[in-house]
C-alpha atoms as a PDB file:
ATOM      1  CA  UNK A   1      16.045  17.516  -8.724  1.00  0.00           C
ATOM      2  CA  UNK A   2      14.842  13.958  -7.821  1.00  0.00           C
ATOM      3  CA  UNK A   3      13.275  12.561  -4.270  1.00  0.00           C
ATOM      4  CA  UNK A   4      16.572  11.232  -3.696  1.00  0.00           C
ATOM      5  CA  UNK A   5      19.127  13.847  -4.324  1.00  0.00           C
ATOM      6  CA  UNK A   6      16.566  15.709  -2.435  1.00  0.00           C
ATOM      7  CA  UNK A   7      17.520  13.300   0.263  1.00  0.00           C
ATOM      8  CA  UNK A   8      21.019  13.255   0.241  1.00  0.00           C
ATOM      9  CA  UNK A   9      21.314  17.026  -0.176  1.00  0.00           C
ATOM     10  CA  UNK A  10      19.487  17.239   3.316  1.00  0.00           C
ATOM     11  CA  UNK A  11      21.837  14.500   5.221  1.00  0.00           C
ATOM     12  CA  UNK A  12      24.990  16.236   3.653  1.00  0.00           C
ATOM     13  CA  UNK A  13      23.826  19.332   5.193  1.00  0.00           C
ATOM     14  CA  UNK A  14      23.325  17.582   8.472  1.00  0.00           C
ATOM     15  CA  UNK A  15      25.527  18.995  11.368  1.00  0.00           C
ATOM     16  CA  UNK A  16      27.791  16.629  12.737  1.00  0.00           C
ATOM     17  CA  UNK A  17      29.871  17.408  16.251  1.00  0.00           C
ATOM     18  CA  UNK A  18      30.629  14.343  17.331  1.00  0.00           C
ATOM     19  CA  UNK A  19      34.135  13.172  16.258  1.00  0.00           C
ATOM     20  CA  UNK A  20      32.679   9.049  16.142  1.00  0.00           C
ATOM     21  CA  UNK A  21      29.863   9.726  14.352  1.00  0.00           C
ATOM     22  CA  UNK A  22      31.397  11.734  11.536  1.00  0.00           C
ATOM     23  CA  UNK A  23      34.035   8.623  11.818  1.00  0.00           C
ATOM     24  CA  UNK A  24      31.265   6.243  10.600  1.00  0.00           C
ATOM     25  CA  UNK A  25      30.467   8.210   8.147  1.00  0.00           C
ATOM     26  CA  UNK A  26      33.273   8.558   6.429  1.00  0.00           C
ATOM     27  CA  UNK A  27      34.356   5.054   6.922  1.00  0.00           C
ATOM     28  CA  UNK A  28      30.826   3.724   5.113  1.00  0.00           C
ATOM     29  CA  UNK A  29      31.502   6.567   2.013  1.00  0.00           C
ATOM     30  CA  UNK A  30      35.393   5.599   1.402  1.00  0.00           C
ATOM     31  CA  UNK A  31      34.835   2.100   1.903  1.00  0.00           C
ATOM     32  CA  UNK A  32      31.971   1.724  -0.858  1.00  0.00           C
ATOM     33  CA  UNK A  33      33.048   4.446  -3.316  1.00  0.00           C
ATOM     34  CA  UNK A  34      36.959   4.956  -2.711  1.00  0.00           C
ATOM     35  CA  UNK A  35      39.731   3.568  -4.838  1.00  0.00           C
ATOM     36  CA  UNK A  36      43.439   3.261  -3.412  1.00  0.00           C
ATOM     37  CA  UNK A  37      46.454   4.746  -5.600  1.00  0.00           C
ATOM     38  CA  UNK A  38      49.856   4.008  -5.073  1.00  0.00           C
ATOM     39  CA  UNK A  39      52.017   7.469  -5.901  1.00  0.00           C
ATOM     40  CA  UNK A  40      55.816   7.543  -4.777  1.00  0.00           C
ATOM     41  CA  UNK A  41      55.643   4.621  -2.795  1.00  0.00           C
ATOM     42  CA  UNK A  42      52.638   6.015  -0.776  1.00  0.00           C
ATOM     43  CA  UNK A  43      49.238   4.576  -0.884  1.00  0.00           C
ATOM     44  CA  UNK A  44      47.090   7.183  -1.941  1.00  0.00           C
ATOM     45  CA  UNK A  45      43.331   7.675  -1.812  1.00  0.00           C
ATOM     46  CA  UNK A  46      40.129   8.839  -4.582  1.00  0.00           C
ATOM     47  CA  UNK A  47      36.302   8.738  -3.784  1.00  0.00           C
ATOM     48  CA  UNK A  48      34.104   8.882  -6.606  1.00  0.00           C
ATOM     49  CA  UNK A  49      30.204   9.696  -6.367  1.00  0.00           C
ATOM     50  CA  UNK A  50      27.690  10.994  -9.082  1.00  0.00           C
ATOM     51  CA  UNK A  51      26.555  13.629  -6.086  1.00  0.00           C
ATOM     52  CA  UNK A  52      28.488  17.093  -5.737  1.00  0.00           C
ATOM     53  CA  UNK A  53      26.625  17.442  -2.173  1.00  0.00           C
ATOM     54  CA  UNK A  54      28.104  13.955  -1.344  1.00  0.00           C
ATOM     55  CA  UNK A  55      31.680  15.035  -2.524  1.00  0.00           C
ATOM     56  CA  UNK A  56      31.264  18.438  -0.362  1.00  0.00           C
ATOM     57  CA  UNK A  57      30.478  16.612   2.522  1.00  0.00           C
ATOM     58  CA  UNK A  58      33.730  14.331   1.924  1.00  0.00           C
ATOM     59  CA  UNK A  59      35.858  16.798   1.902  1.00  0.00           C
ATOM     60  CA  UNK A  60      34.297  18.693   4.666  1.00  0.00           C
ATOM     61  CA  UNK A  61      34.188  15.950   6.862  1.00  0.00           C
ATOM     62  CA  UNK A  62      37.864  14.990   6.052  1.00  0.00           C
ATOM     63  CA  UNK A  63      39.312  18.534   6.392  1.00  0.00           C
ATOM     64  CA  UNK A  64      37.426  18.667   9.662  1.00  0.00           C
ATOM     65  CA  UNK A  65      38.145  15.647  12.008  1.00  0.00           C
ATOM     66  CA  UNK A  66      41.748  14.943  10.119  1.00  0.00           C
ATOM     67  CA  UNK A  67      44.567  16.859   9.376  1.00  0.00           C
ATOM     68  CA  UNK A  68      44.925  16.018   5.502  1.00  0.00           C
ATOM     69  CA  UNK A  69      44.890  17.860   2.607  1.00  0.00           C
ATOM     70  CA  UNK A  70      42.045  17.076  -0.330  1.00  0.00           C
ATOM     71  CA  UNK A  71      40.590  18.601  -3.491  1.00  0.00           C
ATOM     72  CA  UNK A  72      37.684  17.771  -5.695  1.00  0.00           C
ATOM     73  CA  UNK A  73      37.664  17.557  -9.490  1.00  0.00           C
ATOM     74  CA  UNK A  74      34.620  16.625 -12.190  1.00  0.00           C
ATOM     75  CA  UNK A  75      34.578  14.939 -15.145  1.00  0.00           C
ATOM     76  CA  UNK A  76      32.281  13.863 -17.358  1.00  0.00           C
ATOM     77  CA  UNK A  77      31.451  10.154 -17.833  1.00  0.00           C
ATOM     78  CA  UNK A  78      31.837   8.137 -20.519  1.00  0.00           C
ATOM     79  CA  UNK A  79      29.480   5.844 -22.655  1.00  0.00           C
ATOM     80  CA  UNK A  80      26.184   6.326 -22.319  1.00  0.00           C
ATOM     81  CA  UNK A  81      26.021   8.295 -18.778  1.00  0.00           C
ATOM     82  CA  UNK A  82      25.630  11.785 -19.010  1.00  0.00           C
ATOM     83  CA  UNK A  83      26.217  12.773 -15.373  1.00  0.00           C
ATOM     84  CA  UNK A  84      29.331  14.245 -14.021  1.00  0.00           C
ATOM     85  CA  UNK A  85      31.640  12.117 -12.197  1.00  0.00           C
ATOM     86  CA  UNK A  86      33.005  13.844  -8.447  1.00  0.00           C
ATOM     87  CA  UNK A  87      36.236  13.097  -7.569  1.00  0.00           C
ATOM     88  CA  UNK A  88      37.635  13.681  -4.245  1.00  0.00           C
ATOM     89  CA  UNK A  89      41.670  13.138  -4.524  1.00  0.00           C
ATOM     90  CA  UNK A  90      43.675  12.371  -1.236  1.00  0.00           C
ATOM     91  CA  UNK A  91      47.571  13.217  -2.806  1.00  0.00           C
ATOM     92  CA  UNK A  92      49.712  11.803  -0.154  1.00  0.00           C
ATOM     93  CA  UNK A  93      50.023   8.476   2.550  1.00  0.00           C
ATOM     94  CA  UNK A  94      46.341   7.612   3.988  1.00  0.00           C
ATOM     95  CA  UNK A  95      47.509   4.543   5.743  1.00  0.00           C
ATOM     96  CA  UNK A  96      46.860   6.607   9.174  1.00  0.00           C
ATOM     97  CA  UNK A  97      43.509   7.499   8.129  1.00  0.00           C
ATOM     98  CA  UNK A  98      42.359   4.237   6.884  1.00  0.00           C
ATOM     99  CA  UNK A  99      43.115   2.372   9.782  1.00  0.00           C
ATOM    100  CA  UNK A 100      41.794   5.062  12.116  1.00  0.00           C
ATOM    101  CA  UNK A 101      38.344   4.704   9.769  1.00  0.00           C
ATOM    102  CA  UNK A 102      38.457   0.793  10.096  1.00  0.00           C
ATOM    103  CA  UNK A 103      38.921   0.435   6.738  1.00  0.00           C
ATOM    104  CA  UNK A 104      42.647  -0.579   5.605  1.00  0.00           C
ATOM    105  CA  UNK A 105      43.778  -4.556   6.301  1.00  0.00           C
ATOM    106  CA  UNK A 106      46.854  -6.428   4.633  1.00  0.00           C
ATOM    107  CA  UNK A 107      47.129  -3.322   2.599  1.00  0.00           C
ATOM    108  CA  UNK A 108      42.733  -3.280   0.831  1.00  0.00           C
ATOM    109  CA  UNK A 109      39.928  -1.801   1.470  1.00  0.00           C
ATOM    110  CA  UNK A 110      38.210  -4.236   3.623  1.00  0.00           C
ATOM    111  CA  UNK A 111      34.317  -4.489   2.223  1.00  0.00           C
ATOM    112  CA  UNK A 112      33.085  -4.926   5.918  1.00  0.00           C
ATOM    113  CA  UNK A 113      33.357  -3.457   9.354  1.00  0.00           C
ATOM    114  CA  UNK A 114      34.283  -4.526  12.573  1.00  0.00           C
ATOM    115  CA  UNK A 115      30.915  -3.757  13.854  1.00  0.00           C
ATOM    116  CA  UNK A 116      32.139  -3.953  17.469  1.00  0.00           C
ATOM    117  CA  UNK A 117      33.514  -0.730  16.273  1.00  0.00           C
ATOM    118  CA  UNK A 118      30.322   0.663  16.037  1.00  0.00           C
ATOM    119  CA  UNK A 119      29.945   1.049  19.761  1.00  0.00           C
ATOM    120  CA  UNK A 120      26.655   3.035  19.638  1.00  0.00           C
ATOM    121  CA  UNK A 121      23.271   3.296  18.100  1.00  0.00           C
ATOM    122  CA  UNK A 122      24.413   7.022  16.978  1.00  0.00           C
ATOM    123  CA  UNK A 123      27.299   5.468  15.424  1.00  0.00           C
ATOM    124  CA  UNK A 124      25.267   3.010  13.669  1.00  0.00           C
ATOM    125  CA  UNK A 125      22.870   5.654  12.262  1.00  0.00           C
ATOM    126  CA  UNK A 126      25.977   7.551  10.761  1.00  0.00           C
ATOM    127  CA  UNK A 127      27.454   4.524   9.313  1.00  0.00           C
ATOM    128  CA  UNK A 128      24.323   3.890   7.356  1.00  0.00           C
ATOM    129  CA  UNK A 129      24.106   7.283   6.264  1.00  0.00           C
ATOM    130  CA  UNK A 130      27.067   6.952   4.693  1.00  0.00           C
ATOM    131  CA  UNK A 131      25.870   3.963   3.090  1.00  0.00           C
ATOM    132  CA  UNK A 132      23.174   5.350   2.059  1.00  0.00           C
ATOM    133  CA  UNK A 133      25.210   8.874   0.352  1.00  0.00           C
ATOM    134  CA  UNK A 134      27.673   6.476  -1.180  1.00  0.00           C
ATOM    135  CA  UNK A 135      25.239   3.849  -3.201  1.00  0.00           C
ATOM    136  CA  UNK A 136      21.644   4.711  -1.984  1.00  0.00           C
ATOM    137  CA  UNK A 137      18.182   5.617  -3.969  1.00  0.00           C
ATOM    138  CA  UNK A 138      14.651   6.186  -2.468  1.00  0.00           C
ATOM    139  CA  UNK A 139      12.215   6.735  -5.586  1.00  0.00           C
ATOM    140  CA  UNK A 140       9.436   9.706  -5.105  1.00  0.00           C
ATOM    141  CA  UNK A 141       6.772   8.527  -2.752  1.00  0.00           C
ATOM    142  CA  UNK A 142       4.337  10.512  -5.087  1.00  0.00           C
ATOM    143  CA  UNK A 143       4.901   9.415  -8.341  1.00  0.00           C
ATOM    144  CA  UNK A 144       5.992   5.946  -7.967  1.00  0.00           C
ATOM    145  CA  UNK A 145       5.791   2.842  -5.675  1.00  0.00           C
ATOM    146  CA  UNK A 146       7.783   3.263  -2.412  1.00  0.00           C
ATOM    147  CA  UNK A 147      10.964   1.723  -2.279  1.00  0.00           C
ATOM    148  CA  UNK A 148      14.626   2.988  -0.827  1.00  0.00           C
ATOM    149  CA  UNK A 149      17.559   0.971  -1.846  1.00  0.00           C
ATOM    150  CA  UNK A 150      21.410   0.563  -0.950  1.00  0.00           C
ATOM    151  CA  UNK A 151      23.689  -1.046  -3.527  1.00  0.00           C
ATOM    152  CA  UNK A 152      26.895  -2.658  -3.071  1.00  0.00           C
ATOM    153  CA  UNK A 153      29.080  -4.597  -5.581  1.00  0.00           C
ATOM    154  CA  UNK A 154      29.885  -7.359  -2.667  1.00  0.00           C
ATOM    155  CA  UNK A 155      27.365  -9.711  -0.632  1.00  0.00           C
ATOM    156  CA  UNK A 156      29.458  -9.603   2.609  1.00  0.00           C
ATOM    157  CA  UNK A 157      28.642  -6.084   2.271  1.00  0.00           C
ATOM    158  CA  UNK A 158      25.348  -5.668   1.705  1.00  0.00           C
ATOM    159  CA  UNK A 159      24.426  -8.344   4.143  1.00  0.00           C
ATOM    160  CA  UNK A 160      26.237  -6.100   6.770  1.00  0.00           C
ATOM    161  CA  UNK A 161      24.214  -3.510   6.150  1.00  0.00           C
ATOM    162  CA  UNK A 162      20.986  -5.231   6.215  1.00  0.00           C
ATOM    163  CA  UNK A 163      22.150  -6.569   9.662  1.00  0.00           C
ATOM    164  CA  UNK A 164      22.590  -2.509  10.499  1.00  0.00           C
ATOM    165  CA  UNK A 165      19.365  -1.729   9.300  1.00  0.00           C
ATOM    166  CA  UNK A 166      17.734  -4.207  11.232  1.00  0.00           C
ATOM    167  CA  UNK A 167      19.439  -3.490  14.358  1.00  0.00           C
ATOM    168  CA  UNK A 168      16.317  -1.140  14.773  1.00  0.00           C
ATOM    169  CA  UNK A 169      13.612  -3.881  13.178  1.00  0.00           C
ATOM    170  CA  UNK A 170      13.191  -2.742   9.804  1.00  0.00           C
ATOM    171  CA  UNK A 171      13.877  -6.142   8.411  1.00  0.00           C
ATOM    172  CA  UNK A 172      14.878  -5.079   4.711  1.00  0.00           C
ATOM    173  CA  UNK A 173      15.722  -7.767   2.240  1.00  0.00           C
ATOM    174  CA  UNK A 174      18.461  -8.134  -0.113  1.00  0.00           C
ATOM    175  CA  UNK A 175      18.460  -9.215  -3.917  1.00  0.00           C
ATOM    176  CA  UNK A 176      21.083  -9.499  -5.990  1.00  0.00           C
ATOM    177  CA  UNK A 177      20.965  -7.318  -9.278  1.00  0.00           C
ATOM    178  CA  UNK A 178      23.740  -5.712 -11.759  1.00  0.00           C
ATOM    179  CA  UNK A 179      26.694  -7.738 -11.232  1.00  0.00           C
ATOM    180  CA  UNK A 180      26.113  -6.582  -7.383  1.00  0.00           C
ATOM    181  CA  UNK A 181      23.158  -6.656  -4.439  1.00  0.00           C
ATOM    182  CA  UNK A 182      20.508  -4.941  -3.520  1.00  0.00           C
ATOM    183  CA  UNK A 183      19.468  -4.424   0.149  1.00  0.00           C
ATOM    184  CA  UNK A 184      16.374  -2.752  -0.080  1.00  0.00           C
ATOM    185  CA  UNK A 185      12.584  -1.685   1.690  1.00  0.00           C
ATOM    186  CA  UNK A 186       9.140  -1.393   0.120  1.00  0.00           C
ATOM    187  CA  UNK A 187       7.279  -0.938   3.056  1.00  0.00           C
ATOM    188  CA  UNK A 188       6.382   3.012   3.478  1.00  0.00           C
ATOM    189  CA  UNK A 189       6.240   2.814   6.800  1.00  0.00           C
ATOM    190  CA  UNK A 190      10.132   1.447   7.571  1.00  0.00           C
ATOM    191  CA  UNK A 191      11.044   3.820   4.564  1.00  0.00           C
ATOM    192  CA  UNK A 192       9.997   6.629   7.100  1.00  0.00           C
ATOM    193  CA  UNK A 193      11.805   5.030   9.742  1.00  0.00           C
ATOM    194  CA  UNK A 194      15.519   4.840   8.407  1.00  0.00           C
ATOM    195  CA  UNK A 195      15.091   7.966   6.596  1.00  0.00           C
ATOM    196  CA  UNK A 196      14.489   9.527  10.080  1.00  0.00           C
ATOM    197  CA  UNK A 197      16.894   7.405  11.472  1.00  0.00           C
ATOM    198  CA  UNK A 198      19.731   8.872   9.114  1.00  0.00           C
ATOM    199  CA  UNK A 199      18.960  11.900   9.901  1.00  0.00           C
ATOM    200  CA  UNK A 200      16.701  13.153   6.623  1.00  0.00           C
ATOM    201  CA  UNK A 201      13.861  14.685   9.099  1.00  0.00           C
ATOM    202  CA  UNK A 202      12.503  16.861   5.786  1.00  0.00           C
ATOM    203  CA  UNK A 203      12.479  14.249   3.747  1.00  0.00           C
ATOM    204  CA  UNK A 204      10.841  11.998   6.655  1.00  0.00           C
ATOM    205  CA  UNK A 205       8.322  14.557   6.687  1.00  0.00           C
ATOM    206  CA  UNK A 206       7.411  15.185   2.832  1.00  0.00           C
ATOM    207  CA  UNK A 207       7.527  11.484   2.405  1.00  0.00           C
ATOM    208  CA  UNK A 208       4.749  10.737   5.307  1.00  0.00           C
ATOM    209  CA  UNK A 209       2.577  13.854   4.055  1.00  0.00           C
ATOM    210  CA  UNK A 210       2.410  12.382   1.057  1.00  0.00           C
ATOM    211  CA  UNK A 211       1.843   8.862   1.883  1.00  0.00           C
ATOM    212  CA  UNK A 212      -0.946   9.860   4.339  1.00  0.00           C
ATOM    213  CA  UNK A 213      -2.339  11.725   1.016  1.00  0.00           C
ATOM    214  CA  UNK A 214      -2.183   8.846  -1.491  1.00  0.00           C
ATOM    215  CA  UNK A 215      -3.492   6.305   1.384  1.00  0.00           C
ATOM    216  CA  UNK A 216      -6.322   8.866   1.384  1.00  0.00           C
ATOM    217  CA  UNK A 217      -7.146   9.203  -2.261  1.00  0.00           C
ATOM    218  CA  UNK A 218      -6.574   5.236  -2.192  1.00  0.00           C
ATOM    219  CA  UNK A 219      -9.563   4.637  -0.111  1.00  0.00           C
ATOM    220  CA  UNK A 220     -11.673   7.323  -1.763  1.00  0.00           C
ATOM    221  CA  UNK A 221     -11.194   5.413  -5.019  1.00  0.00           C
ATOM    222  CA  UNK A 222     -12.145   2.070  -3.079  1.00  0.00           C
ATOM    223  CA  UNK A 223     -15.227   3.459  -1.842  1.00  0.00           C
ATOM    224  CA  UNK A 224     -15.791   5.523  -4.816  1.00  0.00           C
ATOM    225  CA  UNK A 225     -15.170   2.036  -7.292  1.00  0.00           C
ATOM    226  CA  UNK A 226     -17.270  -0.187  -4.896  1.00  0.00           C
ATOM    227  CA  UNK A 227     -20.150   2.303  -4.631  1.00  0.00           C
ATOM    228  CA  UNK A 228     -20.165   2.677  -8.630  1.00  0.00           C
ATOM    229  CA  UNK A 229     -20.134  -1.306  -8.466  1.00  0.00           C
ATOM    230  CA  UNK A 230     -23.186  -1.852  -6.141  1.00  0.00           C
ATOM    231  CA  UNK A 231     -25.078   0.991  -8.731  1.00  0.00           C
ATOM    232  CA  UNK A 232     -24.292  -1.320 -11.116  1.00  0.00           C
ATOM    233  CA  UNK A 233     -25.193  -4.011  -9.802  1.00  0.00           C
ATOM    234  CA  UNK A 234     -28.341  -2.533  -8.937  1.00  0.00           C
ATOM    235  CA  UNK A 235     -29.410  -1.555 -12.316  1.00  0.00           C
ATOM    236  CA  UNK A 236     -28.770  -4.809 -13.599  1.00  0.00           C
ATOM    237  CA  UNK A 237     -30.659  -6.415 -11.075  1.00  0.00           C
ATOM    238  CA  UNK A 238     -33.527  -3.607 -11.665  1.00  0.00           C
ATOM    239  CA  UNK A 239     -33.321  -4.014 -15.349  1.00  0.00           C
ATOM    240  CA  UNK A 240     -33.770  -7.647 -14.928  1.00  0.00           C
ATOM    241  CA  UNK A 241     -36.487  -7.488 -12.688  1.00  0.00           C
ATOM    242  CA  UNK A 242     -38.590  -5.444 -15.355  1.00  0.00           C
ATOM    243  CA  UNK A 243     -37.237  -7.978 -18.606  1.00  0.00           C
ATOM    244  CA  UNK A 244     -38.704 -10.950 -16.602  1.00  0.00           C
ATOM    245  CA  UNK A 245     -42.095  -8.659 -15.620  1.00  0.00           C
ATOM    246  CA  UNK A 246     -42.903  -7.326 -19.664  1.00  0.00           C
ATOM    247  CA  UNK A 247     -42.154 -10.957 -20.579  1.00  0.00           C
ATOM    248  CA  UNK A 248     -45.117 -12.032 -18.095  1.00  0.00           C
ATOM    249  CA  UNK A 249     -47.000  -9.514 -19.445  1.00  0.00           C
ATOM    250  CA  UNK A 250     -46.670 -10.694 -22.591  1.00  0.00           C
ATOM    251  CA  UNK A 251     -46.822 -14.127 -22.342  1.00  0.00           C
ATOM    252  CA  UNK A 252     -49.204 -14.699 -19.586  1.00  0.00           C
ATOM    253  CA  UNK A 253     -50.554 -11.515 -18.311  1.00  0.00           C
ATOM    254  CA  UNK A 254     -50.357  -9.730 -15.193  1.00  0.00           C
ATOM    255  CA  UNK A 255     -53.844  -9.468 -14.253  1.00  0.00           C
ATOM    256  CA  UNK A 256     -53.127 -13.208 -14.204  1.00  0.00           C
ATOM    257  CA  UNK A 257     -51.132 -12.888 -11.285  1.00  0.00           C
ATOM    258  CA  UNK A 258     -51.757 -12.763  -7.643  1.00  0.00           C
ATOM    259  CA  UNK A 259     -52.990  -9.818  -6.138  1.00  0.00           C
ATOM    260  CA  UNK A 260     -49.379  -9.220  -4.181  1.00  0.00           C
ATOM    261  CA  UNK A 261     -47.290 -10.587  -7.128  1.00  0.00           C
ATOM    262  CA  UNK A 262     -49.299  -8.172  -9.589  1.00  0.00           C
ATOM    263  CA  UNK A 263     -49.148  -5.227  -7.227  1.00  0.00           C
ATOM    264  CA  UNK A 264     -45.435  -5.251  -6.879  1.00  0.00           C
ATOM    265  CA  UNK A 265     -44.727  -6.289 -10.572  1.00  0.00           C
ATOM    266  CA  UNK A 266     -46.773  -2.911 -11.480  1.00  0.00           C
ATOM    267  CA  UNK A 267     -44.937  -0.798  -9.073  1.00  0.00           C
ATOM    268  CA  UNK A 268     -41.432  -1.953 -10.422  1.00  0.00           C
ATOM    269  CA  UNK A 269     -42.822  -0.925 -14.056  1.00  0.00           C
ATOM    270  CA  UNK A 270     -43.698   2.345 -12.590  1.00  0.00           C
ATOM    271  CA  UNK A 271     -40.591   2.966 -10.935  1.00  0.00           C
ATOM    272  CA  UNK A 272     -37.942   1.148 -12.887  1.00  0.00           C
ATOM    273  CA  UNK A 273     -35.004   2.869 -11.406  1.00  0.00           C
ATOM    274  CA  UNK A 274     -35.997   3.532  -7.908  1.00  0.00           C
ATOM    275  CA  UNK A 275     -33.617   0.895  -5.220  1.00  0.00           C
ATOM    276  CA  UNK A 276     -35.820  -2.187  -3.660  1.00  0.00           C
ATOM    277  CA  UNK A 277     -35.970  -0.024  -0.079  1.00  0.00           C
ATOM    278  CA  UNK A 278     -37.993   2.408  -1.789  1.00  0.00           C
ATOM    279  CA  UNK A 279     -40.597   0.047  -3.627  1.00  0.00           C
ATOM    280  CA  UNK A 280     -42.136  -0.850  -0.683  1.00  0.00           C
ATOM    281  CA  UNK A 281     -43.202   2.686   0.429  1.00  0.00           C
ATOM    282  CA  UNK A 282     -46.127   2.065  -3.030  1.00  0.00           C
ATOM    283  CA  UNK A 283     -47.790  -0.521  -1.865  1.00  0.00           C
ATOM    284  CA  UNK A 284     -51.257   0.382  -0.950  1.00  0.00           C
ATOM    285  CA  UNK A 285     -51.652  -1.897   1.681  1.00  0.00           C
ATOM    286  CA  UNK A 286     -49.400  -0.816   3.349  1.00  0.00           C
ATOM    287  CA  UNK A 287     -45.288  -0.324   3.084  1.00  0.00           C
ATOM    288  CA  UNK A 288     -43.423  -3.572   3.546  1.00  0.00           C
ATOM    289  CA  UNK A 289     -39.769  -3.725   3.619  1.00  0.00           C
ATOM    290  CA  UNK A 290     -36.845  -4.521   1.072  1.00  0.00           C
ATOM    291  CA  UNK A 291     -36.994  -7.998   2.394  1.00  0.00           C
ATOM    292  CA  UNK A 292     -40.165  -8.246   1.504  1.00  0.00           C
ATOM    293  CA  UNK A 293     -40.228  -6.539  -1.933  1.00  0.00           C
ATOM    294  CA  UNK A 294     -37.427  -8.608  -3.191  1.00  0.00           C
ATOM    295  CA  UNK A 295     -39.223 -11.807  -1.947  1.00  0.00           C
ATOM    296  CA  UNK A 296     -42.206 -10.660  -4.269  1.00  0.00           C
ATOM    297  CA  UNK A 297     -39.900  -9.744  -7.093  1.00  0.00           C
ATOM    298  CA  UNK A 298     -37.975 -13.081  -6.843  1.00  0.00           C
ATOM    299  CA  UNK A 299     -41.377 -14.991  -6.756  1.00  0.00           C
ATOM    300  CA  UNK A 300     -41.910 -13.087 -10.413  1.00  0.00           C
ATOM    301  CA  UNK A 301     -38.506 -14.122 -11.242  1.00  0.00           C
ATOM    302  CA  UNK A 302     -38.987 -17.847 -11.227  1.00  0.00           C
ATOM    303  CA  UNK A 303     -42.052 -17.761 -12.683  1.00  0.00           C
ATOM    304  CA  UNK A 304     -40.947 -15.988 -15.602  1.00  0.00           C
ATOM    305  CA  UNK A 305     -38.071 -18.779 -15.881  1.00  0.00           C
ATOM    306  CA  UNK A 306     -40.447 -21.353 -15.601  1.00  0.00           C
ATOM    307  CA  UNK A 307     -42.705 -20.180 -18.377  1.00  0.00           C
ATOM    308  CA  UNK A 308     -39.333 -19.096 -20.526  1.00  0.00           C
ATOM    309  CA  UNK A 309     -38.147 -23.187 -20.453  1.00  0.00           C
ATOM    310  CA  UNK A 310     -42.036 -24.554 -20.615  1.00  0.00           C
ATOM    311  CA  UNK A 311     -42.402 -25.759 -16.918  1.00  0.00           C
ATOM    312  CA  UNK A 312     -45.166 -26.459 -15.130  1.00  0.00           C
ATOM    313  CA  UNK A 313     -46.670 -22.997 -13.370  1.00  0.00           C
ATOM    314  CA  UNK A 314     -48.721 -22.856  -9.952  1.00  0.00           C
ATOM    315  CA  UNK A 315     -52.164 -23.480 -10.920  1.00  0.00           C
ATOM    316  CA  UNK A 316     -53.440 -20.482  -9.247  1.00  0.00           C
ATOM    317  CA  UNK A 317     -52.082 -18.521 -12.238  1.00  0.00           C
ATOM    318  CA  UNK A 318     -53.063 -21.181 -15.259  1.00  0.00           C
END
């Protein structure tokens, strides 16, 4: 079972007692997934959805705030779908519930609601849940990126619900995509919020565990990739140091050298992996600091450029 049926199986099993809320509700599911009939001169309702937990909690909701009588069927889609199709069938006149739900005008479904309607923040919450059961997806915070989505086939719509959404500052966006739109968030943190917001407190919870877990490894990888970077950049730099010193050697001669320059140029031979900090610590003088040895070892640097491109040395080492 995926993240999101996971989801919706939790909100369908969430309790509802007041009459309004469980109002909402059902107004956002029929109005984005139901389908008016016209049988014996009486309108007539079906709402489809690819979820049997959604289609239970239809019919539970409807047999429990309204007095009408429902059933559910399945059948399997066609083409290239492979999931079963939920049907819940309303077999006689739904003009009473309709209009009670908001939802029938001039005889249509209306895509929108009169959002004065929606005369709480409780209300609100249920009417996106609904939303949300009818046409919404939130992909598995541990295997992919974070992103929960509600679709609807009209704009009107969908930029209602965005406008829901962000009556509690979530600010979600909206795209349009497959003949329809898209309001969606990508931001874990809001994510967390209107899943707890509809009422999903499991799936609130699994989905911050896991976030706080992959943030984790995240910055174990960042420290783990920068320290690996600053090895290897250390290396490099150490393995260039000693090129430029055996080509001195070579081509000059370190006893030619200063006394300082020579010192340090015979330590780094001697210890050609050791960091700069701990080069210091051989000098028999006395230990100078990384400041210091890399001053030395840049010193040998140039010089070894200079005598690489024919320039003119410092004639203490002619």
């Amino acid at each position: 079972m995926s993240f999101a049926s996971d989801v919706k199986k939790e909100l369908t099993m969430l309790e509802i007692t007041k009459a309004t809320n469980a109002k909402a509700e059902l107004s956002a599911l029929i109005r984005m997934n139901g389908a008016l009939g016209l049988s014996n001169m009486q309108w007539t309702l079906s709402v489809q959805t690819e979820n049997a937990a959604t289609a239970r909690r239809i019919l539970s909701l409807l047999q429990k705030f309204y007095d009408v009588v429902a059933e559910i069927s399945v059948r399997r889609q066609m083409k290239l779908k492979k999931n079963n199709l939920y049907v819940v069938h309303i077999n006689q006149d739904v003009n009473a519930l309709l209009n009670d739900l908001h939802i029938f005008e001039n005889g249509e479904i209306t895509t929108t609601v009169d959002v004065s309607w929606l005369a709480d923040e409780g209300m609100i919450r249920s009417y996106l849940r609904g939303a949300f059961l009818a046409a919404g997806s939130v992909n598995n915070p541990e295997t992919s990126r974070y992103h929960l989505e509600i679709y609807s086939l009209y704009e009107e719509q969908a930029q209602q619900i965005a406008e829901l959404i962000d009556v509690f500052k979530l600010r979600p966006k909206i795209v349009e995509r497959r003949s329809g739109y898209i309001v969606y968030l990508k931001e874990a943190d809001k994510i967390v919020d209107l899943l707890n917001l509809m009422g999903a407190t499991m799936a609130m919870l699994k989905f911050e565990d896991i976030r706080v877990m992959r943030d984790m490894r995240n910055s174990v990888n960042r420290l783990v990739n920068a320290e690996n970077a600053n090895i290897d950049k250390t290396v490099s730099a150490s393995q260039k140091q000693v090129q430029d010193i055996e080509f001195l050697d070579e081509e000059l001669g370190l006893d030619r050298l200063p006394p300082k320059l020579r010192e340090i140029a015979e330590i780094r031979l001697a210890h050609r992996d050791d960091p700069l900090s701990e080069l210091g610590q051989y000098v028999q003088s006395g230990t100078i600091t990384k400041s210091g040895v890399n001053h030395r070892l840049r010193k040998l640097s140039v010089l070894a450029e200079t005598l690489r491109t024919g320039g003119q040395l410092p004639k203490n080492i002619k």
